[in-house]
Protein backbone atom coordinates (compact mmCIF):
# COMPACT_ATOMS: atom_id res chain seq x y z
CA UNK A 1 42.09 13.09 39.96
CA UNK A 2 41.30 10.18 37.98
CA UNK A 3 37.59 10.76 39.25
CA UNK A 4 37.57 14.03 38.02
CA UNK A 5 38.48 13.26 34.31
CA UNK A 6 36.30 10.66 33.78
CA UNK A 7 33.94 13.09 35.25
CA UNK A 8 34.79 16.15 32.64
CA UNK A 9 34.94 13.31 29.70
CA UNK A 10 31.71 11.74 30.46
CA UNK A 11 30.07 15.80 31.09
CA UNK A 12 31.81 16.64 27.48
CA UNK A 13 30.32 13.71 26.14
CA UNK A 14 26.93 14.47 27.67
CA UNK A 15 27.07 18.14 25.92
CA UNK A 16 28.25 17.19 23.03
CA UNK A 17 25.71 14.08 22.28
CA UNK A 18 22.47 17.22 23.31
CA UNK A 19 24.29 19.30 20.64
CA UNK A 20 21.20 19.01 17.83
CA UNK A 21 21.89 19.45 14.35
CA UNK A 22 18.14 18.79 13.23
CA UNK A 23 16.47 19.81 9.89
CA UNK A 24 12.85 19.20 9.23
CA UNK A 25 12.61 16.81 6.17
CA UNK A 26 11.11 18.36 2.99
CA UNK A 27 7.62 17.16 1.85
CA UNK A 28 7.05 14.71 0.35
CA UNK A 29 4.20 13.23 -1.83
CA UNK A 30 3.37 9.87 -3.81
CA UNK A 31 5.15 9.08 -6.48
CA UNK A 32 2.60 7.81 -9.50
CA UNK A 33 3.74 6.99 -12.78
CA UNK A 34 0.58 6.63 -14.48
CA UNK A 35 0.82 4.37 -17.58
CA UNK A 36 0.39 6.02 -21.21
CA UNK A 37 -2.55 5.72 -23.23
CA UNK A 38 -2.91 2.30 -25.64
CA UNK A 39 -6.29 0.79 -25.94
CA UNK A 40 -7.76 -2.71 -27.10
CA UNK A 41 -10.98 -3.62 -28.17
CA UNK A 42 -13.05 -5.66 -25.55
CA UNK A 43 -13.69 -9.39 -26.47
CA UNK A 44 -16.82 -10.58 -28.51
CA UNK A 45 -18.76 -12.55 -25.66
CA UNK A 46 -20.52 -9.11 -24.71
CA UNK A 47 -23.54 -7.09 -26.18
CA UNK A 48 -21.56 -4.07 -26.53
CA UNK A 49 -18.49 -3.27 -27.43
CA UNK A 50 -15.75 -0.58 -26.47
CA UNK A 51 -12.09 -0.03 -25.96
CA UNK A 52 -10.21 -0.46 -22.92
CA UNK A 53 -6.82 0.13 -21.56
CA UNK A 54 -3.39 -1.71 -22.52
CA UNK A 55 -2.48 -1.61 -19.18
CA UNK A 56 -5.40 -2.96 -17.43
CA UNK A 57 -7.57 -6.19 -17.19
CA UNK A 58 -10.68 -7.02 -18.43
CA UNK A 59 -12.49 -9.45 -15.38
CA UNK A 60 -15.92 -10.79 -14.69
CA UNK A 61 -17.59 -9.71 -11.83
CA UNK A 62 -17.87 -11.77 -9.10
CA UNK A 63 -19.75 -10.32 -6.21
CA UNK A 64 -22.39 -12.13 -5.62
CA UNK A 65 -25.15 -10.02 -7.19
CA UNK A 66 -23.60 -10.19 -10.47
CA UNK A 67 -25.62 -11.10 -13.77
CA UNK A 68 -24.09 -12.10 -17.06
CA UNK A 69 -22.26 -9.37 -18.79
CA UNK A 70 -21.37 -7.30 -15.69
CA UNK A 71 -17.35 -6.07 -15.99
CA UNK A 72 -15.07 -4.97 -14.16
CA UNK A 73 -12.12 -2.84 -15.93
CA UNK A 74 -9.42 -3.22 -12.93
CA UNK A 75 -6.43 -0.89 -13.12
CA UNK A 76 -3.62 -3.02 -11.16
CA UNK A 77 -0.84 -0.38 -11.20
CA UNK A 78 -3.75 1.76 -9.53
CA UNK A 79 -5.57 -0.36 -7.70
CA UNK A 80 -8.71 1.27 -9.24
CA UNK A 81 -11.78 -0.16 -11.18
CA UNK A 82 -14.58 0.92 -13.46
CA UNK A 83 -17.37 -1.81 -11.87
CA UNK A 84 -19.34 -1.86 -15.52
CA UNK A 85 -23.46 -2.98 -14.80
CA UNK A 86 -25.44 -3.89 -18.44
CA UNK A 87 -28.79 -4.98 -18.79
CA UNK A 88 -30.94 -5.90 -22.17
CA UNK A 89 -34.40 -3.82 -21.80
CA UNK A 90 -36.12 -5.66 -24.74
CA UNK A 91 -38.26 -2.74 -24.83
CA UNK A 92 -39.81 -2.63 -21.65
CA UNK A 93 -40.17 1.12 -20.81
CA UNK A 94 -40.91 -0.02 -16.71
CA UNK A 95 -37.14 -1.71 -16.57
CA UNK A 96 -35.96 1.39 -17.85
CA UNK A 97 -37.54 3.68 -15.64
CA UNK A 98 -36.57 1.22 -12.76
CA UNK A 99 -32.61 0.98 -13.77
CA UNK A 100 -32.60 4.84 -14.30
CA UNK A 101 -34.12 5.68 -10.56
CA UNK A 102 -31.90 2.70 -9.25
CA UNK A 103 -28.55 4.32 -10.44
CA UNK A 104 -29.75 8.22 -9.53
CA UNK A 105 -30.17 6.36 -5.81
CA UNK A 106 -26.87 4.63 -5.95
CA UNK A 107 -25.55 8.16 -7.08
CA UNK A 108 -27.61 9.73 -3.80
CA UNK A 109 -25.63 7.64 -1.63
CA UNK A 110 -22.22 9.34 -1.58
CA UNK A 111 -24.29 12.47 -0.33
CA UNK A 112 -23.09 11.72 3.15
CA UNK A 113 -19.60 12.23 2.46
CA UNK A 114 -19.86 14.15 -0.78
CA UNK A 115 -19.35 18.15 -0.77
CA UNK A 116 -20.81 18.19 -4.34
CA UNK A 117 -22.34 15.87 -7.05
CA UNK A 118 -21.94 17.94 -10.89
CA UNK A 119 -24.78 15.76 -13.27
CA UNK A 120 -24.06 16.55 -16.94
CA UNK A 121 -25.73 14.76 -20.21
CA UNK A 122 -23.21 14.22 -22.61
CA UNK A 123 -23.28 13.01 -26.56
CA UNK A 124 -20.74 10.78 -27.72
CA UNK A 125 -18.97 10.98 -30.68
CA UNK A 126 -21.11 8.01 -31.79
CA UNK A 127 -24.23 9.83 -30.93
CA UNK A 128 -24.90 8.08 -27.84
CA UNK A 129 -26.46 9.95 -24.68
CA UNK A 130 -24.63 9.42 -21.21
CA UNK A 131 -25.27 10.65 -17.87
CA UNK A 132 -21.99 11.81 -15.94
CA UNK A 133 -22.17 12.01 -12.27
CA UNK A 134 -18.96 13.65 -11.05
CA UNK A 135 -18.62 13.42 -7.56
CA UNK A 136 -16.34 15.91 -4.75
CA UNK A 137 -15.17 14.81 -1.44
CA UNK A 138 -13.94 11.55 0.16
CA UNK A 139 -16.40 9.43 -1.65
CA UNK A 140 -16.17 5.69 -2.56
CA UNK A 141 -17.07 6.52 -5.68
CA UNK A 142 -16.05 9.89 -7.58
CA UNK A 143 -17.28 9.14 -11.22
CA UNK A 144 -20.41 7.59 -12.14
CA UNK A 145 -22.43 7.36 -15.54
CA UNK A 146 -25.25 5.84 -17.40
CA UNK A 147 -25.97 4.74 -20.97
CA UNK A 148 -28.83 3.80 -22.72
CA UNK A 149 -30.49 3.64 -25.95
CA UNK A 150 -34.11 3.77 -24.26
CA UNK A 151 -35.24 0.58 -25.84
CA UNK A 152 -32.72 -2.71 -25.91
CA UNK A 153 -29.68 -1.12 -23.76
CA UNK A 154 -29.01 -0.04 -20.21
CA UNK A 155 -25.04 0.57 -19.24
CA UNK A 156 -23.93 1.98 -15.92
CA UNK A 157 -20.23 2.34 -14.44
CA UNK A 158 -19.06 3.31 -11.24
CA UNK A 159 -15.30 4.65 -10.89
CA UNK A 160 -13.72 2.81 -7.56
CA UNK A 161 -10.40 2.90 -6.22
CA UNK A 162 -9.33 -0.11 -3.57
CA UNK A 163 -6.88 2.20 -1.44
CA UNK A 164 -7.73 3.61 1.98
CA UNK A 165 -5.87 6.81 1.09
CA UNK A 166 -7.81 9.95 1.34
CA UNK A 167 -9.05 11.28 -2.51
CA UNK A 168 -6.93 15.05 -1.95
CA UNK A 169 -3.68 12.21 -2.36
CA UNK A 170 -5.28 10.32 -4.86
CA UNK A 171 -6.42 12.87 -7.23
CA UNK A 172 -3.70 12.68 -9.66
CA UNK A 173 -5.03 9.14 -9.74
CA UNK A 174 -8.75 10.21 -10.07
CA UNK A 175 -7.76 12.58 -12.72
CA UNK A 176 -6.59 9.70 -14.98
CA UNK A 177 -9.35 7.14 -14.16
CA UNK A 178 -12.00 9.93 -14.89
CA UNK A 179 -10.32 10.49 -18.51
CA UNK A 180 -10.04 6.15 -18.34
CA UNK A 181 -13.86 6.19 -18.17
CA UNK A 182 -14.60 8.99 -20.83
CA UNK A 183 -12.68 7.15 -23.11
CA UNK A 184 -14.78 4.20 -22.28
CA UNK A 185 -17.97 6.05 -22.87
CA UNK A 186 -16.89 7.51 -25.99
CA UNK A 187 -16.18 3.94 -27.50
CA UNK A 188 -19.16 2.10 -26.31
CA UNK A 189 -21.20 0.53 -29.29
CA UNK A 190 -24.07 -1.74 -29.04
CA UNK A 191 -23.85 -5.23 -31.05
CA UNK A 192 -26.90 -6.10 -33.10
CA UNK A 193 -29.22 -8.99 -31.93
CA UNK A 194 -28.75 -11.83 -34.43
């Protein structure tokens, strides 16, 4: 007798422990609180000027094929960088032609993984002429552009984000850093030899 209630309360507790109750959990997504828009002007130990975020921090570069007056405009709430490249042409038309084939090839690159790379020439409010390369897919790199006066100047900026998460997650993120980098663009002046 005593064999056959621990038998019914152990099969009662067996049924009643299989009993599910499930419910699928809703999606979710990432939250990103993306920080509002206040600028600064960039310090005076560079050949150009512009304005850069509030909210993010203005570092040398330090990879090791960095040259004076390379930048990097890091984003830490994003974990995202503009990598900023300037050179001084001093009028040599060769170095231009050289920088200008060197950044469409660095463009070429994210072919491999790219679905589509839109090239527009834009004018600044300033007058200045940039190339935008706007890149689609799971790229490294999904916004890229050149400046240049033709003669003393050469700018170019490369859009990075140091996340492994795929861009479709990100592009809340992308969306921001691409208006980031216009703004950039748009408030780029060149300082006057002295």
């Amino acid at each position: 007798m005593i064999l056959l209630s621990w038998g019914l309360f152990f099969s009662s507790l067996v049924l009643a422990s299989c009993k599910t109750d499930y419910k699928p959990k809703p999606k979710g997504y990432n939250r990103l609180v993306l920080p509002p828009a206040e600028y600064q002007l960039s310090p005076d130990t560079l050949p150009y000027r512009f304005e850069y975020s509030k909210h993010a921090r203005l570092l040398d570069d330090t990879s090791w094929i960095s040259e004076r007056h390379w930048v990097e405009i890091y984003y830490p709430q994003l974990k995202a960088n503009i990598h900023i490249t300037y050179k001084k042409l001093n009028s040599k038309e060769d170095l231009l032609k050289t920088l200008l084939n060197d950044a469409y090839r660095l463009t070429s690159k994210q072919q491999i993984k790219a679905y589509a790379i839109d090239e527009v020439s834009v004018v600044t409010p300033s007058g200045k002429r940039a190339i935008i390369a706007e890149i689609a897919g799971d790229v490294p790199s999904q916004f890229q552009f050149t400046m240049t006066d033709s003669t003393q100047n050469f700018l170019r900026g490369a859009l990075y984000f140091n996340t492994a998460v795929q861009n479709d997650s990100l592009a809340p993120a992308i969306e921001f850093m691409k208006k980031e980098t216009l703004h950039f663009i748009n408030t780029v002046e060149w300082k006057k030899p002295n």
